[in-house]
N, C-alpha and C. Protein backbone atom coordinates (compact mmCIF):
# COMPACT_ATOMS: atom_id res chain seq x y z
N UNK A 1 0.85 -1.20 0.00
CA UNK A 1 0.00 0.00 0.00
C UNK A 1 0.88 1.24 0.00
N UNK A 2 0.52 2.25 -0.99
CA UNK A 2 1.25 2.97 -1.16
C UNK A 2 1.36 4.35 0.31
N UNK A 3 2.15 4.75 0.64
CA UNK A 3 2.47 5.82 1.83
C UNK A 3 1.32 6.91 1.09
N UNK A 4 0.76 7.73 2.42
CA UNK A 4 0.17 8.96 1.64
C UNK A 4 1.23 10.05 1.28
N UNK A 5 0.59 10.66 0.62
CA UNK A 5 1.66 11.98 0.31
C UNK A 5 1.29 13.58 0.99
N UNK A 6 1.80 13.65 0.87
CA UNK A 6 1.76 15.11 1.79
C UNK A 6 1.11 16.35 1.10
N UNK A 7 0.03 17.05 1.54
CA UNK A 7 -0.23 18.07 0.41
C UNK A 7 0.60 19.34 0.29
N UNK A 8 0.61 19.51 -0.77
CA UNK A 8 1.78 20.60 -1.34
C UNK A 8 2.19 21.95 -0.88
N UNK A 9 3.13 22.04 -0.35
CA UNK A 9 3.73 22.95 0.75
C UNK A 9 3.97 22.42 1.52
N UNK A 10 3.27 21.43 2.27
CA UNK A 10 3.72 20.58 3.55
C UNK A 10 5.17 20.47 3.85
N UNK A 11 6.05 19.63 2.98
CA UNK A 11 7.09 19.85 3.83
C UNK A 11 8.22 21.16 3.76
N UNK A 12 7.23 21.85 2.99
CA UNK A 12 8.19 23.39 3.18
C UNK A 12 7.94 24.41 4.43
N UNK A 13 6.68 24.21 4.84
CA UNK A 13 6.15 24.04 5.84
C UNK A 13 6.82 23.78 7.25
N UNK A 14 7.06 22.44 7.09
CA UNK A 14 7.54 21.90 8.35
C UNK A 14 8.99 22.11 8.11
N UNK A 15 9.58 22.12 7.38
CA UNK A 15 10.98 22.90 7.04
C UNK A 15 11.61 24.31 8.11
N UNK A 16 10.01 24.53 7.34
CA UNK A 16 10.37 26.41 8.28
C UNK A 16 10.30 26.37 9.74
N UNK A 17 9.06 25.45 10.07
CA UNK A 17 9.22 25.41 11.41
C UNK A 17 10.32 24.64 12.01
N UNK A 18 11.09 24.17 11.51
CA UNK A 18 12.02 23.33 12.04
C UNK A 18 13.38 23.88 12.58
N UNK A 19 13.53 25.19 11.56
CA UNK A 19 14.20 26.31 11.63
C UNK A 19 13.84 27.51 12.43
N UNK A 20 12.40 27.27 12.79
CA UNK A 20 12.04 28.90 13.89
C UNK A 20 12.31 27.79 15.00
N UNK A 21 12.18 26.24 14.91
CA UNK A 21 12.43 25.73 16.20
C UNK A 21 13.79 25.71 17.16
N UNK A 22 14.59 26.01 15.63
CA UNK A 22 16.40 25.71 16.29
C UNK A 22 16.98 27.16 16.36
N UNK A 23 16.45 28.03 15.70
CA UNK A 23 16.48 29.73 16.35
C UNK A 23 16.32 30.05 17.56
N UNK A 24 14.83 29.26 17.65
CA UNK A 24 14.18 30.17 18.87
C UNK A 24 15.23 29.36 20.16
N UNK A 25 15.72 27.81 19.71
CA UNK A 25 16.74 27.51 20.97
C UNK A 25 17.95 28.16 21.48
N UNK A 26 18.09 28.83 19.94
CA UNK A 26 19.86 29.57 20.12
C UNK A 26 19.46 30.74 20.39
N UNK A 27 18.56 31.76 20.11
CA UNK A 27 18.08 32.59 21.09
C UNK A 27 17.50 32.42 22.07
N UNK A 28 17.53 31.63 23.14
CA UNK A 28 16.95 31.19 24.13
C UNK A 28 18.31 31.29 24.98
N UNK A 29 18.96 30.41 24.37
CA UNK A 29 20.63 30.11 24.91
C UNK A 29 21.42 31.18 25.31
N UNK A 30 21.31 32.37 23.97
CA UNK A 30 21.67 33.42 24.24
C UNK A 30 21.17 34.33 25.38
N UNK A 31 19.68 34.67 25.30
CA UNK A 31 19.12 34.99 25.95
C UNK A 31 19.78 34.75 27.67
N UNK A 32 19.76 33.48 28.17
CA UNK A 32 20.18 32.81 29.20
C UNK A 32 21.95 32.93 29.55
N UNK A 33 22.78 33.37 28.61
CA UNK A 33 24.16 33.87 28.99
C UNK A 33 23.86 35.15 29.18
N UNK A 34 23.22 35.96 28.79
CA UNK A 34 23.38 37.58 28.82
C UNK A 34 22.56 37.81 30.21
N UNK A 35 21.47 36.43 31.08
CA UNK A 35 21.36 37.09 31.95
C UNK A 35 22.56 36.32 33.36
N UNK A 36 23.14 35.36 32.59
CA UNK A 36 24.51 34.83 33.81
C UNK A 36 25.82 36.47 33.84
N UNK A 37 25.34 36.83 32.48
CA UNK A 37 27.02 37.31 32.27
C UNK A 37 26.45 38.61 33.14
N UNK A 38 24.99 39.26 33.20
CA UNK A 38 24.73 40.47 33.77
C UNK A 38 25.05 40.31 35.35
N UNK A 39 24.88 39.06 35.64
CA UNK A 39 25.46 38.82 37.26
C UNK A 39 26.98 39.07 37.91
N UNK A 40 27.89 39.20 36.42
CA UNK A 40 29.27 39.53 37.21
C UNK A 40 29.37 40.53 36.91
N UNK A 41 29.09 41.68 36.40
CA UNK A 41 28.72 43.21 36.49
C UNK A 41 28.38 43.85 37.61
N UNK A 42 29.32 44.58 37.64
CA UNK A 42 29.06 45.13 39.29
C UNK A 42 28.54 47.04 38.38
N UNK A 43 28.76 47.71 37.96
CA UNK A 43 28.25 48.88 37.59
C UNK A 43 26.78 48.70 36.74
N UNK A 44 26.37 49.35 38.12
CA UNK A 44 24.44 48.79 38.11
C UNK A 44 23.96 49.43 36.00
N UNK A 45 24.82 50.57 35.54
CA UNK A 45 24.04 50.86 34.31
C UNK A 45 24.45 49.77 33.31
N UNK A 46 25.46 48.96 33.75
CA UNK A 46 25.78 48.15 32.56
C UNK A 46 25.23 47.03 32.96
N UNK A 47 24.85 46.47 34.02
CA UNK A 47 24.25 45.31 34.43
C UNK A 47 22.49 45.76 33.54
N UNK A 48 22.40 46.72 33.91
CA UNK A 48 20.60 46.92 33.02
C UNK A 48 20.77 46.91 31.74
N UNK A 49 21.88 47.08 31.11
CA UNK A 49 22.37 47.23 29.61
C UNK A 49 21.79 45.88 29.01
N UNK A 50 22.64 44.91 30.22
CA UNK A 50 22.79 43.41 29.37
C UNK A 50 21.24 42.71 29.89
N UNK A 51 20.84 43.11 30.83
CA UNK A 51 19.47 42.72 31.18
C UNK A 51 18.59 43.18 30.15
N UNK A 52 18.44 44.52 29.62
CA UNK A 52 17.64 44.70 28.07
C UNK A 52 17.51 44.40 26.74
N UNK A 53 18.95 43.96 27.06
CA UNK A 53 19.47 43.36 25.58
C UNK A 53 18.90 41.49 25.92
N UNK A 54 18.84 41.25 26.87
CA UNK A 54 18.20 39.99 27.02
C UNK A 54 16.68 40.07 26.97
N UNK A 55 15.79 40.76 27.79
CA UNK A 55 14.85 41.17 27.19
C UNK A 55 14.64 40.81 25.47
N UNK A 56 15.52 41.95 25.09
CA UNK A 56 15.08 41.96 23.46
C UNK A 56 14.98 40.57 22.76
N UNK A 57 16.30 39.64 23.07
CA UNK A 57 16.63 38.51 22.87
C UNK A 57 15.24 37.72 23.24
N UNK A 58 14.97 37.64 23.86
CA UNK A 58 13.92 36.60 24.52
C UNK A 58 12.59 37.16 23.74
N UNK A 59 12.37 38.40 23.52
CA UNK A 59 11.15 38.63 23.07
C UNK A 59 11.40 38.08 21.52
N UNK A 60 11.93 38.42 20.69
CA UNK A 60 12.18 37.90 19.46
C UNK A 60 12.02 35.61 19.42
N UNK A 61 12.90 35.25 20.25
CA UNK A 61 12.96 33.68 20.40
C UNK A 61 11.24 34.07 20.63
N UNK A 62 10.09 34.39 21.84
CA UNK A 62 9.27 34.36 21.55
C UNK A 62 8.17 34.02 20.54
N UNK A 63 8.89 35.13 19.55
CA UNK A 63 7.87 35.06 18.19
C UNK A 63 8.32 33.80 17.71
N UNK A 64 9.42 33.25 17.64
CA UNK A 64 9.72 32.47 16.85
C UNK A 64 8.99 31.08 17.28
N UNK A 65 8.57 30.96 18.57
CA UNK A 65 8.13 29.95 19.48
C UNK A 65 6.53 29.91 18.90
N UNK A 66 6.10 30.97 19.23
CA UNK A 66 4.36 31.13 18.83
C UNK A 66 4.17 30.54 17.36
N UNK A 67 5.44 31.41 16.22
CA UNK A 67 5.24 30.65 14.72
C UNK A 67 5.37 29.39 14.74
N UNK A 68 6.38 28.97 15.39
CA UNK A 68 6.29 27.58 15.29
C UNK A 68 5.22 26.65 15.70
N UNK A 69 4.63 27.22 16.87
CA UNK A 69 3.23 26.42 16.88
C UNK A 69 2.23 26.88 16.04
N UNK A 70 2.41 27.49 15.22
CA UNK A 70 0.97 28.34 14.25
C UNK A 70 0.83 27.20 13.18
N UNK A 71 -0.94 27.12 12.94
CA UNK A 71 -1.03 26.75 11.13
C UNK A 71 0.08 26.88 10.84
N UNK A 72 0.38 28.59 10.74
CA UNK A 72 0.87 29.12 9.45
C UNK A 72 2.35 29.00 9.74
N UNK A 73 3.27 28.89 8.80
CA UNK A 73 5.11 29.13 8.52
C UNK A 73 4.76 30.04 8.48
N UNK A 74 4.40 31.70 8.33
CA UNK A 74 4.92 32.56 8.03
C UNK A 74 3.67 33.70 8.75
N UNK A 75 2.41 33.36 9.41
CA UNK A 75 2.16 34.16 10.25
C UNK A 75 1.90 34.34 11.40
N UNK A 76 2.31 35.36 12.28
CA UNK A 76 2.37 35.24 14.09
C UNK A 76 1.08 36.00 14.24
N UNK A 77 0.56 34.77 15.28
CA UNK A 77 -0.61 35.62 15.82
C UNK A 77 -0.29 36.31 17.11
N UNK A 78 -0.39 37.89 16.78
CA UNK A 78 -0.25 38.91 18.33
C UNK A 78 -0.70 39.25 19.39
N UNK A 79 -1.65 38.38 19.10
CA UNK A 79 -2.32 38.85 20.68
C UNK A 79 -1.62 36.91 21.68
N UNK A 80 -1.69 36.08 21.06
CA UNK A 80 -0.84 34.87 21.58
C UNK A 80 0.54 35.70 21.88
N UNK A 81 1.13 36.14 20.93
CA UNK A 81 2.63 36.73 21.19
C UNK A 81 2.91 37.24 22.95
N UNK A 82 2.11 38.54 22.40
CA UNK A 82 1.65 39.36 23.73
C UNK A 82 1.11 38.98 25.14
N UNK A 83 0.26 37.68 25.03
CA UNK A 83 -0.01 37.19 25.70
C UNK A 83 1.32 36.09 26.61
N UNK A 84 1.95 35.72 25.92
CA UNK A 84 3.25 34.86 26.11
C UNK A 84 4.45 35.95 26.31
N UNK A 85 4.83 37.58 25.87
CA UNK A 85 5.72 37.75 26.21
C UNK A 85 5.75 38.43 27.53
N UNK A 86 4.59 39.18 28.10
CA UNK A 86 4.16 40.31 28.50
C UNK A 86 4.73 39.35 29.90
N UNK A 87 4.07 37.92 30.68
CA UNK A 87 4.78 37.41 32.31
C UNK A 87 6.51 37.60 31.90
N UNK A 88 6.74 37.22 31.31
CA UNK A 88 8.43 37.27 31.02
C UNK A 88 8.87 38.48 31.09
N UNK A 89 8.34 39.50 30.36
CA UNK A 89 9.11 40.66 30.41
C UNK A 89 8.61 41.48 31.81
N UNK A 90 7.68 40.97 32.73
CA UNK A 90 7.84 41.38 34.22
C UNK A 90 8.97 40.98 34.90
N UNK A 91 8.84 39.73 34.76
CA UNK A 91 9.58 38.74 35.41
C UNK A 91 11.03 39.05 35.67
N UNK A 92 11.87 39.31 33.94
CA UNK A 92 13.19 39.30 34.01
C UNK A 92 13.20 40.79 34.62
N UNK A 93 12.48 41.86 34.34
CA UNK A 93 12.18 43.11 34.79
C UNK A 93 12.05 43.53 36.21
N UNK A 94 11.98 42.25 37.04
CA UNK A 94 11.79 42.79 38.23
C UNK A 94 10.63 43.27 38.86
N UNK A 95 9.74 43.65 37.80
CA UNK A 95 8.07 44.16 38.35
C UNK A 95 6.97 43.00 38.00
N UNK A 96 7.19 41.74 38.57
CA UNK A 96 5.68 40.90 38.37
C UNK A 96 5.49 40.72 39.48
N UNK A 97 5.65 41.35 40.71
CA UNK A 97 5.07 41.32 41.84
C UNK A 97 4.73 42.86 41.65
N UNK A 98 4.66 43.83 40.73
CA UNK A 98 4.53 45.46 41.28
C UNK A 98 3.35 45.78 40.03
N UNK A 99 3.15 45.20 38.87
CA UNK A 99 2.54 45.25 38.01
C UNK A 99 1.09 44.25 38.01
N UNK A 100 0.39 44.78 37.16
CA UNK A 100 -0.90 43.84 36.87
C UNK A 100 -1.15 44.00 35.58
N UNK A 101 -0.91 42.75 34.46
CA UNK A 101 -0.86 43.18 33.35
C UNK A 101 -2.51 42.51 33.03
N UNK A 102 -2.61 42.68 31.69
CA UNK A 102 -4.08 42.57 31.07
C UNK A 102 -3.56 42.27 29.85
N UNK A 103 -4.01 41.26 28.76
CA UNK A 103 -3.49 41.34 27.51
C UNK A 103 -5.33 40.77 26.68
N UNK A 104 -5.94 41.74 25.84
CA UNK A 104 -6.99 41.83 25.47
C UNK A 104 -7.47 41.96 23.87
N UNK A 105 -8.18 41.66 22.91
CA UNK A 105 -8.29 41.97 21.85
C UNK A 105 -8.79 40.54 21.13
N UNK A 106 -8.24 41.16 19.59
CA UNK A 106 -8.84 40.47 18.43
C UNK A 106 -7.28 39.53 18.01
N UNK A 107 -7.68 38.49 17.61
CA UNK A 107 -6.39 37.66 16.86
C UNK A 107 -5.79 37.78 15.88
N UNK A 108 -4.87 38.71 15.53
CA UNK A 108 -4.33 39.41 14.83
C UNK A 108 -3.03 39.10 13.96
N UNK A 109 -3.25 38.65 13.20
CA UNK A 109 -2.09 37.91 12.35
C UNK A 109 -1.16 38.84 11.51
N UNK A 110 0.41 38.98 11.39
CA UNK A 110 1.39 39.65 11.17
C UNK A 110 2.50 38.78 10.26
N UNK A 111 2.72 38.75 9.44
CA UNK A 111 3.74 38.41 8.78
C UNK A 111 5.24 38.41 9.90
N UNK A 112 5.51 37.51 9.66
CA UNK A 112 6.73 36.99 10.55
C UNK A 112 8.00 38.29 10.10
N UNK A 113 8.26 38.96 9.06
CA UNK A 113 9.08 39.83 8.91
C UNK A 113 8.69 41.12 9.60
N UNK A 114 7.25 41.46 10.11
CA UNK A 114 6.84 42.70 10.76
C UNK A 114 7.02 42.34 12.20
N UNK A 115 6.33 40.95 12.45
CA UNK A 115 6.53 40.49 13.65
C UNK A 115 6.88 40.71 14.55
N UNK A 116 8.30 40.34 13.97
CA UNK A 116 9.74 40.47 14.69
C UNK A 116 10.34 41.93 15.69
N UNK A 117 9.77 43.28 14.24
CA UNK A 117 9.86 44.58 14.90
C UNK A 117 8.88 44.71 15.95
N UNK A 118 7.31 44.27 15.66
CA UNK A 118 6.73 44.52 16.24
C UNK A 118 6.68 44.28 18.08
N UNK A 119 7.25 42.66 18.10
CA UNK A 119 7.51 42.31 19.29
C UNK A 119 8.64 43.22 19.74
N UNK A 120 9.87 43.44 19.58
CA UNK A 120 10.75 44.77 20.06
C UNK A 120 9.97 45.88 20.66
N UNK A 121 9.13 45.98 19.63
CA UNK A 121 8.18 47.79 19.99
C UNK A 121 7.81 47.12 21.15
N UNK A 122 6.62 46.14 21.90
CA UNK A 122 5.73 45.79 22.88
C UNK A 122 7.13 45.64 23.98
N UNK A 123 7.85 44.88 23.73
CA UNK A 123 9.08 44.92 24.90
C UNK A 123 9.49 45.96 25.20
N UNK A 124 10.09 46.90 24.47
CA UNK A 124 10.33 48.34 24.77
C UNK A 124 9.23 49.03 25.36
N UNK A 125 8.27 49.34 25.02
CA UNK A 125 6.81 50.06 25.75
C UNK A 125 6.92 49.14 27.18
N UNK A 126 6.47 48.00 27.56
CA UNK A 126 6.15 47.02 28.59
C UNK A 126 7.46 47.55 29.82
N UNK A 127 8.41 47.20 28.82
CA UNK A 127 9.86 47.45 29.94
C UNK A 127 9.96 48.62 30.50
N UNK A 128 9.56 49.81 29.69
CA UNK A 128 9.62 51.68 30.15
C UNK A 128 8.43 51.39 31.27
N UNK A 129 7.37 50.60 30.97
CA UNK A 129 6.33 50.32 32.21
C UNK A 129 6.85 50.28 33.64
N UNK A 130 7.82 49.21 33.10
CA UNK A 130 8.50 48.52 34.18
C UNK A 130 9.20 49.47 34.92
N UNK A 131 10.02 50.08 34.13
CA UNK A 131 11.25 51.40 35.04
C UNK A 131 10.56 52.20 35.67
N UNK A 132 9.40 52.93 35.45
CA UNK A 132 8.08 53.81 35.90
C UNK A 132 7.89 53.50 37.25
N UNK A 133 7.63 51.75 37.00
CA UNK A 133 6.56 51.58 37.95
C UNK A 133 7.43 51.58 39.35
N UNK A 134 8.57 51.44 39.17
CA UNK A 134 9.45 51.52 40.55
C UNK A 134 9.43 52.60 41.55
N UNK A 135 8.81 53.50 41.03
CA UNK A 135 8.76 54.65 41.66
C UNK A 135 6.87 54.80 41.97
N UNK A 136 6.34 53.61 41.67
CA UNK A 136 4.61 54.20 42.19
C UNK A 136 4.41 53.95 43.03
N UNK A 137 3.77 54.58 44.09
CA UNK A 137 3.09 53.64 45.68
C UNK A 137 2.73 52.88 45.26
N UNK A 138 1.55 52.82 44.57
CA UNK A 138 0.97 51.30 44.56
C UNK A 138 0.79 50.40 43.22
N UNK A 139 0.25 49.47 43.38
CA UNK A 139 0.14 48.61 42.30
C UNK A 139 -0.21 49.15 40.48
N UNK A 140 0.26 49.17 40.16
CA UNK A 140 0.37 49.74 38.82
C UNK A 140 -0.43 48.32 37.58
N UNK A 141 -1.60 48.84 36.98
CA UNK A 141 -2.26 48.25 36.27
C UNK A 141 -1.48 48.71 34.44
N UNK A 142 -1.10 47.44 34.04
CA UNK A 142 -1.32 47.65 32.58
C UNK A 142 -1.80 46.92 31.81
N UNK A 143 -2.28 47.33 30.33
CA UNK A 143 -3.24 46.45 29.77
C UNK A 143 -2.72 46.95 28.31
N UNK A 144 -2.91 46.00 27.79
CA UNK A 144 -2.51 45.93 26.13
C UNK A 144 -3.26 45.11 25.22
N UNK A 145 -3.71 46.04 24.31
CA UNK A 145 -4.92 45.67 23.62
C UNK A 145 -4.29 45.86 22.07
N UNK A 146 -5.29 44.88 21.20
CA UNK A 146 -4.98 44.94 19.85
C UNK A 146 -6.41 44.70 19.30
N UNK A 147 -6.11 45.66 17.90
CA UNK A 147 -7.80 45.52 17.25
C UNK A 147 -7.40 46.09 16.13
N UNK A 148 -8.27 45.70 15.08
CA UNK A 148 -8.53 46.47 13.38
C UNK A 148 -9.48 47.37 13.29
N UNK A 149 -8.70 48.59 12.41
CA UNK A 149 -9.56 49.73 12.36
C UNK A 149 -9.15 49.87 10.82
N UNK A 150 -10.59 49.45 10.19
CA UNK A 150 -10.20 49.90 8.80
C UNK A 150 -9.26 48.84 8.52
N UNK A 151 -8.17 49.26 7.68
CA UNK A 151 -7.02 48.46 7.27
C UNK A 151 -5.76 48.76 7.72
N UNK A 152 -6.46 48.78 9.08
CA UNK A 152 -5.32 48.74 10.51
C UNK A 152 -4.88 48.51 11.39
N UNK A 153 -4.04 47.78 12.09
CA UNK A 153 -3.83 47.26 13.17
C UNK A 153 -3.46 47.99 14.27
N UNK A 154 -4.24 48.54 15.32
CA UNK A 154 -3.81 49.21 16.71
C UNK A 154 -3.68 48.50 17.83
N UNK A 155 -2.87 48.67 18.15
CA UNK A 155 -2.24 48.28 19.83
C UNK A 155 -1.68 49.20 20.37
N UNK A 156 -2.66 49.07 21.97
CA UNK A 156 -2.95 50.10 23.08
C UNK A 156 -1.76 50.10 24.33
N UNK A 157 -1.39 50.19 24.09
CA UNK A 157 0.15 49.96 25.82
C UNK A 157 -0.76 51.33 27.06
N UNK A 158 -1.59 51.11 28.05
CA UNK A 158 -1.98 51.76 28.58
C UNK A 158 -1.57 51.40 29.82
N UNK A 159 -1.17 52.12 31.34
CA UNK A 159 -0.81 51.72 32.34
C UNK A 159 -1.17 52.67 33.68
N UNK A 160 -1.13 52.68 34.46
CA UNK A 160 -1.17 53.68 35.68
C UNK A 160 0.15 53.92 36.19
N UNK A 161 1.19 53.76 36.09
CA UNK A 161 2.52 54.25 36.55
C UNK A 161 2.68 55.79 36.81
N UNK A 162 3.23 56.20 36.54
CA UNK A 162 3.52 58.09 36.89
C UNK A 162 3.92 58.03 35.29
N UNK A 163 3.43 59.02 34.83
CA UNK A 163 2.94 60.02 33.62
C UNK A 163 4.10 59.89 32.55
N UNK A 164 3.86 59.11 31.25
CA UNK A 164 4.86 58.87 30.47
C UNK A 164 5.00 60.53 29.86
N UNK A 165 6.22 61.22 29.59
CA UNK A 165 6.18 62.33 29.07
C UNK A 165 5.50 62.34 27.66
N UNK A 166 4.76 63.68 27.14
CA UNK A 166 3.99 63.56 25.79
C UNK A 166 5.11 63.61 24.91
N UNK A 167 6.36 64.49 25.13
CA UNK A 167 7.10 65.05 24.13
C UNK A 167 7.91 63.87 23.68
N UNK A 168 8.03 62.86 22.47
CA UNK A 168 8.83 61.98 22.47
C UNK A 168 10.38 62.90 21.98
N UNK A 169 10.23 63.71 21.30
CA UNK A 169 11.38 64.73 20.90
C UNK A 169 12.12 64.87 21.82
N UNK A 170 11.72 65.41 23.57
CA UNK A 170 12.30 65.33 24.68
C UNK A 170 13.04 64.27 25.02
N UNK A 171 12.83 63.06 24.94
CA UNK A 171 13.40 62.02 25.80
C UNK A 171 14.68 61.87 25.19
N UNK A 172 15.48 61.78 25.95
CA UNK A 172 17.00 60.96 26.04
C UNK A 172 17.25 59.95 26.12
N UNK A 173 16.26 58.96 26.73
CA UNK A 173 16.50 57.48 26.91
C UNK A 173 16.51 56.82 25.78
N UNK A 174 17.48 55.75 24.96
CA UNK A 174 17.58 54.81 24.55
C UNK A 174 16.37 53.91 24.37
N UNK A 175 15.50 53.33 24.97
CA UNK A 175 14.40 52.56 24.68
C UNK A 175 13.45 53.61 24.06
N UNK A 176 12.94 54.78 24.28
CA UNK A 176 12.34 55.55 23.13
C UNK A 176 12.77 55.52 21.92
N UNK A 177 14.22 56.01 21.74
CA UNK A 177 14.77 56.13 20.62
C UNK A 177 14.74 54.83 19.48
N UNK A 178 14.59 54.16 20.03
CA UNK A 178 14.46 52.61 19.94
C UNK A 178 12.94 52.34 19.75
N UNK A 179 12.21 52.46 20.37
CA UNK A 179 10.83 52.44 20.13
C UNK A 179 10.48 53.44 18.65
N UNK A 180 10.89 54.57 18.70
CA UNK A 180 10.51 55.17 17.46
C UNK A 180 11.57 54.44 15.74
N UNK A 181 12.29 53.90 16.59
CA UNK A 181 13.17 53.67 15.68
C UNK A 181 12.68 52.40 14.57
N UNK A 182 11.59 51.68 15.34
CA UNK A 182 11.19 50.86 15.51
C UNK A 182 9.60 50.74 14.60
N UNK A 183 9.04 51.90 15.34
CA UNK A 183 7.86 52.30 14.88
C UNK A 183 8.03 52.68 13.19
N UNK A 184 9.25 53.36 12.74
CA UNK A 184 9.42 53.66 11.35
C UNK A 184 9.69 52.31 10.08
N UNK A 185 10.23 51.35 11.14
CA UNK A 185 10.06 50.40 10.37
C UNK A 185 9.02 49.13 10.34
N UNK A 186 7.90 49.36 10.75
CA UNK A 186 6.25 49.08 10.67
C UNK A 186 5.84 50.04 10.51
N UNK A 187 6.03 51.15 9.59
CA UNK A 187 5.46 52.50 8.72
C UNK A 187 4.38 52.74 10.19
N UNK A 188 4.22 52.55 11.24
CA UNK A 188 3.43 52.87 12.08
C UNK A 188 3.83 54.01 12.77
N UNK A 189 2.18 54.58 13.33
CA UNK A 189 2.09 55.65 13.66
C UNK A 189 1.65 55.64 15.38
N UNK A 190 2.94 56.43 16.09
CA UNK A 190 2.96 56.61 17.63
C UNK A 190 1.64 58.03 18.02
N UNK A 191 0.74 57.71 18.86
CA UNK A 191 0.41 58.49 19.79
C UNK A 191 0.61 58.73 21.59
N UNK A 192 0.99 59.59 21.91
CA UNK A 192 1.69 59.52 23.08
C UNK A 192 0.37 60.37 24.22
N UNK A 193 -0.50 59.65 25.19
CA UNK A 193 -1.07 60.65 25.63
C UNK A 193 -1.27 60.14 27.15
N UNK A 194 -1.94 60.86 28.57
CA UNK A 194 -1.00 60.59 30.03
C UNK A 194 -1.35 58.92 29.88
N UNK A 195 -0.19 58.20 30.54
CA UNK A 195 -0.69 56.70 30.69
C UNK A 195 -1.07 55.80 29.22
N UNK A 196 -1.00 56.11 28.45
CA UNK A 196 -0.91 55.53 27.22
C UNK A 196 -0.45 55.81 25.98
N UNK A 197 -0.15 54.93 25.20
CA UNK A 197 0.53 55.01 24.08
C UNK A 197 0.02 54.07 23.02
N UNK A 198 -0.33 54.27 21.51
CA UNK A 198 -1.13 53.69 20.50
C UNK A 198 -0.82 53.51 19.57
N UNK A 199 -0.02 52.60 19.10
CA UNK A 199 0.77 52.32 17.93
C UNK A 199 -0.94 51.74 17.03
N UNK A 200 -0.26 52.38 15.69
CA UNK A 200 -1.24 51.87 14.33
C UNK A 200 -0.51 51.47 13.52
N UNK A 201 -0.75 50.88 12.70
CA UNK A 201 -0.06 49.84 12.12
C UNK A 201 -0.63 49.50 10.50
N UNK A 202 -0.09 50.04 9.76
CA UNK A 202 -1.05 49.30 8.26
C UNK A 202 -1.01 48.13 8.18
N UNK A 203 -1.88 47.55 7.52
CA UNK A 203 -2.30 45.88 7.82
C UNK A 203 -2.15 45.63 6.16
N UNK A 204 -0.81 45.32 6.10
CA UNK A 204 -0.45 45.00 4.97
C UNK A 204 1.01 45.25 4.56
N UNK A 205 1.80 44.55 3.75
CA UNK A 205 2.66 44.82 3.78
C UNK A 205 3.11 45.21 2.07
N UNK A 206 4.04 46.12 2.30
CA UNK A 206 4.77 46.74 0.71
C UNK A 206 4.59 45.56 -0.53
């Protein structure tokens, strides 16, 4: 009896995932030296250096984790993403005992090449949460939402921490600069207003 055959794409398919599977390990790996190596750092700004850069690391292996369990080789669903990166990036952050996150919306599918930026942007927003919230009396609520408007994808980074500044022009910090840097390459558009921030997103790609 003859073997069945596979329908067409199949094993290009499982190809790809086989490859977001052995990524997402070596960014995992990585991930996991950058937070041993931040332990023999004794100058607290370079110890947060290598702690963000792990962050970033881990949020990216992320996506690659979610594609690999998807239908699809080639699209990440974001609100799963978000939902999976958002305990982690408390966690390594130091605020999942100081935070209360919320992750809410529509199932929102992204091409694995936008993805990738996109998860950076949510780590960067989530993490500035994080630095905020060190300084609030009390428990600091955030919630992150995604939805289509038109032929657009918005996601909400909203929080109670103490007052993200409006002026992004103002800021000096590195994770803004980075966040906008970020935002230009998902042609998306930042609104900055108290306690929240609203990335849009065209739902489609070039």
């Amino acid at each position: 009896m003859a073997g069945s055959k596979k329908p067409p794409g199949a094993e290009k398919s499982e190809s790809l995932k086989a490859i977001h599977h052995r990524v997402r390990n070596n960014l995992q790996i990585i991930s996991s030296l950058l937070g041993l190596e931040s332990r023999r750092v004794d100058d607290a700004r370079a110890r947060e250096a290598f702690l963000e850069m792990r962050n970033r690391v881990h949020s990216i292996a992320t996506i690659h984790d979610v594609l690999e369990q998807s239908p699809s080789a080639t699209l990440v669903d974001l609100l799963t993403c978000a939902r999976q990166m958002l305990p982690d990036i408390l966690k390594f952050s130091g605020a999942a005992g100081k935070i209360v996150p919320d992750v809410s919306g529509e199932n929102i599918t992204l091409e694995f090449d936008r993805a990738a930026p996109w998860g950076l942007l949510l780590n960067e927003l989530v993490s500035g949460v994080c630095k905020r919230a060190r300084s609030a009396a009390a428990t600091v609520r955030l919630s992150v939402s995604l939805s289509r408007d038109a032929e657009r994808i918005v996601m909400t980074v909203a929080d109670t921490a103490p007052e993200l500044p409006e002026d992004f022009e103002g800021l000096a910090t590195q994770p803004m600069g980075l966040v906008k840097s970020l935002a230009l390459q998902l042609r998306a558009e930042l609104k900055v207003a108290a306690g929240r921030v609203t990335v849009t997103i065209p739902d489609g790609a070039d």
